[in-house]
Protein backbone atom coordinates (compact mmCIF):
# COMPACT_ATOMS: atom_id res chain seq x y z
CA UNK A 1 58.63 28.56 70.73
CA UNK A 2 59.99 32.16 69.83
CA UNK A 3 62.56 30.92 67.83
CA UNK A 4 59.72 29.04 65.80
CA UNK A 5 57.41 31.85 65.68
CA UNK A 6 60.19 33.77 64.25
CA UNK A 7 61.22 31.45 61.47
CA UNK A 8 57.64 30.58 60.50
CA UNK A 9 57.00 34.10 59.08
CA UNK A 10 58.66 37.02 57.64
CA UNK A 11 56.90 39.21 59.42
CA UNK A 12 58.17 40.48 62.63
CA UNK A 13 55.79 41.91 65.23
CA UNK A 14 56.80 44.72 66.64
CA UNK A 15 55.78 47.97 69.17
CA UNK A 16 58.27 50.48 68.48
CA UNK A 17 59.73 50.72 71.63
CA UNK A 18 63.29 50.24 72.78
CA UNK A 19 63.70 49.04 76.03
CA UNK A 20 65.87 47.94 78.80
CA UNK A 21 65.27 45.29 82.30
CA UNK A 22 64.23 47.09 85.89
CA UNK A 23 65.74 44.23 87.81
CA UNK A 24 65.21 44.09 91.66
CA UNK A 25 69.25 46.05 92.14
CA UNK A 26 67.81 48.72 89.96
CA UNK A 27 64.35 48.95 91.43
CA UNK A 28 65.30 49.21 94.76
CA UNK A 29 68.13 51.83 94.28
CA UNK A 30 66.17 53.96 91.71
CA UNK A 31 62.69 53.23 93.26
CA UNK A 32 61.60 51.93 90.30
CA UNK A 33 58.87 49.34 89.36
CA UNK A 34 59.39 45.99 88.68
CA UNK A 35 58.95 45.73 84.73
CA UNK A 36 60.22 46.54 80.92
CA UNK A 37 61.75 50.14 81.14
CA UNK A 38 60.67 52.30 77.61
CA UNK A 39 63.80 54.22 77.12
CA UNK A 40 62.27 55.39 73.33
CA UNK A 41 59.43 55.29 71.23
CA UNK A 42 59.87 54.97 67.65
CA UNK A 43 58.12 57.62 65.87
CA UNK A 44 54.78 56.71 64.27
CA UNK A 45 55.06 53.27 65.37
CA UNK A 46 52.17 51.41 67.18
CA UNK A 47 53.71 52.57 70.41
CA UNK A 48 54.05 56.15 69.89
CA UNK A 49 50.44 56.18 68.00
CA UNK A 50 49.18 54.33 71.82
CA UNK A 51 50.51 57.36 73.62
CA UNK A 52 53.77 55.62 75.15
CA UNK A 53 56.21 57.43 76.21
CA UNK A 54 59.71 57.11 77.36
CA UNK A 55 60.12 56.89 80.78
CA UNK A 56 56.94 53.93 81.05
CA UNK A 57 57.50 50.53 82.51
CA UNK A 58 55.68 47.75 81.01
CA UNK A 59 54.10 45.26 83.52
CA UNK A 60 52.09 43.54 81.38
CA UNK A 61 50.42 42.85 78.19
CA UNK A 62 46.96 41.20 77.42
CA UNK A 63 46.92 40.63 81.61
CA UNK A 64 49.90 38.70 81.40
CA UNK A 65 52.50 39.85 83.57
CA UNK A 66 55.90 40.79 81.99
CA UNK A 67 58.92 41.58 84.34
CA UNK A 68 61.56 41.27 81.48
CA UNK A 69 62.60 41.93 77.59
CA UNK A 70 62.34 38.12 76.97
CA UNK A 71 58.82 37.47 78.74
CA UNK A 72 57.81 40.80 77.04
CA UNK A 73 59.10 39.73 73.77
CA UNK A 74 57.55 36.00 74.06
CA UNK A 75 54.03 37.50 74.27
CA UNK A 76 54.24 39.88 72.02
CA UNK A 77 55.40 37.78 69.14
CA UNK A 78 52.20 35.75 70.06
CA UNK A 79 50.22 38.05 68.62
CA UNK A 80 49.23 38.93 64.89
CA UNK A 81 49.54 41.60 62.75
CA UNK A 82 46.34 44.46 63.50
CA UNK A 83 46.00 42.52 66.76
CA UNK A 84 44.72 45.13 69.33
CA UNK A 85 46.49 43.98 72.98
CA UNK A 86 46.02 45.87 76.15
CA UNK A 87 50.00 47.31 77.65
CA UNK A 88 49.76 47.97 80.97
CA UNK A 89 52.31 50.48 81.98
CA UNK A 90 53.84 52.22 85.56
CA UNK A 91 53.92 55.93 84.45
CA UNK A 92 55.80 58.64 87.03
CA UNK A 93 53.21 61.50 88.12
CA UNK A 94 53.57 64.20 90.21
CA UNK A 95 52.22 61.60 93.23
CA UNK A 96 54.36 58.04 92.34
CA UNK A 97 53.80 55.71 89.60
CA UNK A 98 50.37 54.90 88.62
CA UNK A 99 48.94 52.30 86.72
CA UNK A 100 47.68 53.06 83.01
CA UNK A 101 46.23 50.93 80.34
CA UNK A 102 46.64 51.46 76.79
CA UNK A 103 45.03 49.43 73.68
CA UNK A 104 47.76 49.18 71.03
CA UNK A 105 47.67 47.81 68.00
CA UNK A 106 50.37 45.73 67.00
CA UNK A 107 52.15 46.45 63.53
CA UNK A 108 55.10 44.02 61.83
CA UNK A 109 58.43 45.37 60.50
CA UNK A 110 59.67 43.59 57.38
């Protein structure tokens, strides 16, 4: 299905984050959430306009649960142009990770 998506139009859907995997090795020995690590935010993209920031995990997107790039990237490229989707992210505090919802709206990258 992603491969369709992808071929059926020019237009790539995008966040403007990079990421990387928080598998169940590196959760446990970094005591970590389970999720899509943000390791950057492109500037001005619909990420960094959200108020992502590096450091986030991604758990989910439109209540969907994501655990990795490829589940994250499936969803995503579900979505349309303008399309406003709820990210639900595991951000460090000074007490743990806490849960935080953010509406972003998704932009394309030609």
């Amino acid at each position: 299905p992603l491969i369709e998506t992808l071929s059926a139009s020019p237009e790539i859907i995008y966040l403007g984050i990079k990421s990387t995997n928080v598998t169940s090795v590196t959760a446990e020995r970094y005591k970590l959430p389970l999720g899509v690590y943000i390791t950057d935010v492109i500037m001005d993209s619909p990420a960094f306009e959200a108020g992502l920031q590096c450091g986030d995990i991604i758990t989910a997107l439109n209540g969907n649960s994501v655990l990795t790039i490829q589940s994250f990237s499936e969803k995503l490229y579900q979505c349309g142009n303008g399309q406003q989707i709820q990210v639900k992210v595991k951000r460090l505090g000074k007490d743990g990770y806490k849960e935080v919802e953010f509406p972003v709206t998704v932009g394309v990258r030609y």
